[in-house]
N, C-alpha and C. Protein backbone atom coordinates (compact mmCIF):
# COMPACT_ATOMS: atom_id res chain seq x y z
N UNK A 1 12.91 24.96 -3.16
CA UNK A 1 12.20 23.73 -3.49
C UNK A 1 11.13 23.48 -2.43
N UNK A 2 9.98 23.21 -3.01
CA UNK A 2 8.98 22.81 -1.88
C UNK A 2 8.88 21.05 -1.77
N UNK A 3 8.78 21.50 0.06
CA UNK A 3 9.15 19.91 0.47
C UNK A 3 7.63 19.37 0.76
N UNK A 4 7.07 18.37 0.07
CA UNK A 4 6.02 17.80 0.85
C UNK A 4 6.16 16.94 1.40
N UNK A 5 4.88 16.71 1.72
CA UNK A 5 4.68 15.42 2.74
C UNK A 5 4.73 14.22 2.42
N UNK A 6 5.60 13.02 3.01
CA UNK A 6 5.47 11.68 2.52
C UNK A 6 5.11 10.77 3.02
N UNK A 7 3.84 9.43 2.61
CA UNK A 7 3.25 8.28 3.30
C UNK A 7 4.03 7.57 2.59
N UNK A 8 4.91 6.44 4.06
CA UNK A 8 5.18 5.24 3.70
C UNK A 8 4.32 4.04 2.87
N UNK A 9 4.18 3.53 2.19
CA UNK A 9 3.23 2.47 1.72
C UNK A 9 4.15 1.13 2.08
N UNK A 10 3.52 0.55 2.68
CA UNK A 10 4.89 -0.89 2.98
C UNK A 10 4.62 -1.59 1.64
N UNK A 11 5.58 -2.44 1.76
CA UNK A 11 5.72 -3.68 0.92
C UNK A 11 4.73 -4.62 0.61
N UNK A 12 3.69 -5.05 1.57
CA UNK A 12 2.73 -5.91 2.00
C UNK A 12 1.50 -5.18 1.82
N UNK A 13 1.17 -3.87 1.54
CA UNK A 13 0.40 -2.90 1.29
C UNK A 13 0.35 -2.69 -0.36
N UNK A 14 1.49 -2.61 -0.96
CA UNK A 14 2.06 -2.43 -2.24
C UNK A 14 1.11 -3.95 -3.16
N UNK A 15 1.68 -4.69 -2.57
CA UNK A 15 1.01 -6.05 -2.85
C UNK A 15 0.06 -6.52 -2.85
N UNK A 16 -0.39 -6.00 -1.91
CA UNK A 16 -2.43 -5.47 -1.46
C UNK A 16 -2.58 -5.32 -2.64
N UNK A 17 -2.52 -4.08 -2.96
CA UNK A 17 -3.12 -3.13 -3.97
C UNK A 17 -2.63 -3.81 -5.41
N UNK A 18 -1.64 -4.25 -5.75
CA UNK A 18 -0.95 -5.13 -6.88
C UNK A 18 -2.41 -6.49 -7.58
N UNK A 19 -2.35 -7.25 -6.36
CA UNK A 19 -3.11 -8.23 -6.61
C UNK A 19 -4.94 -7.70 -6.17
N UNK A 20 -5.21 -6.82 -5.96
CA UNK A 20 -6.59 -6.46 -5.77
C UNK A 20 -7.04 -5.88 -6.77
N UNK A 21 -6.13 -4.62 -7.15
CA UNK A 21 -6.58 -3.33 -7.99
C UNK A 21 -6.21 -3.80 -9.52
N UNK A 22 -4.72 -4.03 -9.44
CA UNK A 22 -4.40 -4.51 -10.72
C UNK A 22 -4.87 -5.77 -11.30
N UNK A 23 -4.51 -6.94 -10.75
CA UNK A 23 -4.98 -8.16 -10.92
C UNK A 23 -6.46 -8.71 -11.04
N UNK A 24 -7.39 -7.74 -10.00
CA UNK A 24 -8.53 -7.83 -9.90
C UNK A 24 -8.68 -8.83 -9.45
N UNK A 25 -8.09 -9.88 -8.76
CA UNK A 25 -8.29 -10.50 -7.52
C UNK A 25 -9.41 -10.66 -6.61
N UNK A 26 -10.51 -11.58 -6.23
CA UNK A 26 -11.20 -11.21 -5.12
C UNK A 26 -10.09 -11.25 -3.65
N UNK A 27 -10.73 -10.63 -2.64
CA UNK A 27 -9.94 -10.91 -1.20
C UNK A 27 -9.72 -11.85 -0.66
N UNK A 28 -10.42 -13.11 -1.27
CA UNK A 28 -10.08 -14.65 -0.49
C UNK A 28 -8.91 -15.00 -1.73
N UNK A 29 -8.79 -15.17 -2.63
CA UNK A 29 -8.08 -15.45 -3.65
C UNK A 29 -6.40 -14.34 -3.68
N UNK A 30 -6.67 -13.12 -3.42
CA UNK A 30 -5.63 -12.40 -2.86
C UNK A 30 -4.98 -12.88 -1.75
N UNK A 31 -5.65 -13.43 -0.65
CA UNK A 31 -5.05 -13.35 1.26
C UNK A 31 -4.03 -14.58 0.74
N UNK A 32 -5.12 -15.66 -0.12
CA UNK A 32 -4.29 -17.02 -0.11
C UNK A 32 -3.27 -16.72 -1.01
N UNK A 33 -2.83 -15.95 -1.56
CA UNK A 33 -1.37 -15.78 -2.72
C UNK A 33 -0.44 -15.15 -1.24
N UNK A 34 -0.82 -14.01 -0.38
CA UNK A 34 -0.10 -13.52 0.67
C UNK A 34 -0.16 -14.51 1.31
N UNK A 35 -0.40 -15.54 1.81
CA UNK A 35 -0.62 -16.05 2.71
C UNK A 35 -1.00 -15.62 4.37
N UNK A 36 -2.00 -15.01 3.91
CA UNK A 36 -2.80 -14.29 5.21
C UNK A 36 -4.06 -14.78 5.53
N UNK A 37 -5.18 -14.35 6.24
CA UNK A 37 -6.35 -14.83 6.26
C UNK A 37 -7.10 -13.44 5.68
N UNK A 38 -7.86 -13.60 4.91
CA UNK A 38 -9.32 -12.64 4.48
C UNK A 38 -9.13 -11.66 4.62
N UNK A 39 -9.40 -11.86 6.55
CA UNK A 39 -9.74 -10.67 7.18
C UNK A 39 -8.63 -9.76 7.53
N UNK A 40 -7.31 -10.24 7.34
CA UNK A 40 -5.93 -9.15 7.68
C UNK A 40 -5.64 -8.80 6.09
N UNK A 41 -5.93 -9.19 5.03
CA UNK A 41 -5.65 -8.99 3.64
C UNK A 41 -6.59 -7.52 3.55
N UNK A 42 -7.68 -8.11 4.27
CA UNK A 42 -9.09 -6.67 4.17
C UNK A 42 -8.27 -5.74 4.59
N UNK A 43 -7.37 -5.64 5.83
CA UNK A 43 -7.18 -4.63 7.00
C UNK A 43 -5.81 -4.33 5.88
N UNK A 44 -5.17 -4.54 5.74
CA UNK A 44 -4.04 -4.44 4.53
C UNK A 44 -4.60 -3.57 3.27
N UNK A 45 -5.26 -4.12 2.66
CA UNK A 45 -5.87 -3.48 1.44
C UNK A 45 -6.77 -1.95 1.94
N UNK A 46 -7.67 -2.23 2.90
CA UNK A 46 -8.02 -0.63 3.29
C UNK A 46 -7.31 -0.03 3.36
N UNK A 47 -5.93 0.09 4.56
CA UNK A 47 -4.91 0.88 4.89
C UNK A 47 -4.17 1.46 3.43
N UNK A 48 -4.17 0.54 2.46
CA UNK A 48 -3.65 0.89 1.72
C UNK A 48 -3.93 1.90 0.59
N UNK A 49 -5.19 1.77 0.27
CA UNK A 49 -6.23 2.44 -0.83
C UNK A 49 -6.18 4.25 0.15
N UNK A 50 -6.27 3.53 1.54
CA UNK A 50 -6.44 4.64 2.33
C UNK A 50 -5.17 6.08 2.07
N UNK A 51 -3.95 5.28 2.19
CA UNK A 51 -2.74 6.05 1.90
C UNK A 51 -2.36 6.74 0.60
N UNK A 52 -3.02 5.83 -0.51
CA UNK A 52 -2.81 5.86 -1.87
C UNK A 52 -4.27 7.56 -2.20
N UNK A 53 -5.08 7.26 -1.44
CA UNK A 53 -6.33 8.51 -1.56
C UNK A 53 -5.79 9.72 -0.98
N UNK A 54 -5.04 9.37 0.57
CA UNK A 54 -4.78 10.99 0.67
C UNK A 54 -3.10 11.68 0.36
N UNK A 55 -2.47 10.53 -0.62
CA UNK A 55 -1.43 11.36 -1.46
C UNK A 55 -1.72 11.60 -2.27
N UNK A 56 -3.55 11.41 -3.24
CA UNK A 56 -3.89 12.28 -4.29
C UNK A 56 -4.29 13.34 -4.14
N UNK A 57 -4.93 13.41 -2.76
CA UNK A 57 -6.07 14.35 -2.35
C UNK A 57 -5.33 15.32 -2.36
N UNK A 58 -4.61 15.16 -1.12
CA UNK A 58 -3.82 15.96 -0.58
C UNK A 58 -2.65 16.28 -0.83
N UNK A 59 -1.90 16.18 -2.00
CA UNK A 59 -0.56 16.20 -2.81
C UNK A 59 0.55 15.95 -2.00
N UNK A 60 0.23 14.71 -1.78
CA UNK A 60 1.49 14.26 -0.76
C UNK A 60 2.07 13.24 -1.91
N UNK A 61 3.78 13.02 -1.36
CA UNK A 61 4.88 11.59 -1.52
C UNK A 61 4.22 10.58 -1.39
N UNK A 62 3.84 9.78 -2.40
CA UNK A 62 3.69 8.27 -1.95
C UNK A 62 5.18 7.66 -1.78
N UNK A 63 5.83 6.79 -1.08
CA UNK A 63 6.72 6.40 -0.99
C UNK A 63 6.88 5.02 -0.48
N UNK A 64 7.17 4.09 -1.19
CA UNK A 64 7.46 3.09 -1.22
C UNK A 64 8.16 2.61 0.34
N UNK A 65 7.83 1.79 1.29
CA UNK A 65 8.65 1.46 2.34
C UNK A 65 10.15 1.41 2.23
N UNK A 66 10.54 0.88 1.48
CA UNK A 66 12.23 -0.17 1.42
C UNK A 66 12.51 1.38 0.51
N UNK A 67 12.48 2.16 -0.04
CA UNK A 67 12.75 3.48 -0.67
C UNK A 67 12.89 4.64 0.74
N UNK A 68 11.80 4.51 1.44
CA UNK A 68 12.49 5.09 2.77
C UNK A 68 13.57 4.59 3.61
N UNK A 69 13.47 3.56 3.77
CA UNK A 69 14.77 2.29 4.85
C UNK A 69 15.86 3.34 3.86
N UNK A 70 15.99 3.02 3.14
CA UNK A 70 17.34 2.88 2.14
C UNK A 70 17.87 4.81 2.43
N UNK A 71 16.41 5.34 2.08
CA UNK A 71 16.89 6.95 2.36
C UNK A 71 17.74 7.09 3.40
N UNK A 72 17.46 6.61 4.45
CA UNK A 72 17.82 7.07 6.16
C UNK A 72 19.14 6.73 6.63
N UNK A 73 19.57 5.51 5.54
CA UNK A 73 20.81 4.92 5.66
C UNK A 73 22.28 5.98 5.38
């Protein structure tokens, strides 16, 4: 079996992308559902798109945060 590589995506990342991509959300209207400001919703949502691009690119595991916790247990 070939083992690849896996990026955590957290929970708060997941949610990013939930209410941005899916929802179509602007980023001020997204931060205030997280209750974040703007500018950490921005830093959230990049990281995230970021992780989500190079497990296509690069045929990696996307993996859910709380799906890893739970593995290790």
């Amino acid at each position: 079996m070939v083992h690849l590589e896996q990026i955590g995506l957290g929970l708060d990342e997941l949610e990013a992308l939930r209410l941005a991509d899916l929802e179509g959300l602007y980023q001020e209207e997204a931060a205030a559902r997280m209750n974040v400001s703007r500018p950490t919703f921005g830093r959230i949502i990049n990281e995230a798109r970021r992780k989500v691009a190079d497990a296509i690119i690069n045929g990696k595991v996307l993996v859910i945060e709380k799906q890893i916790q739970e593995e290790e247990k």
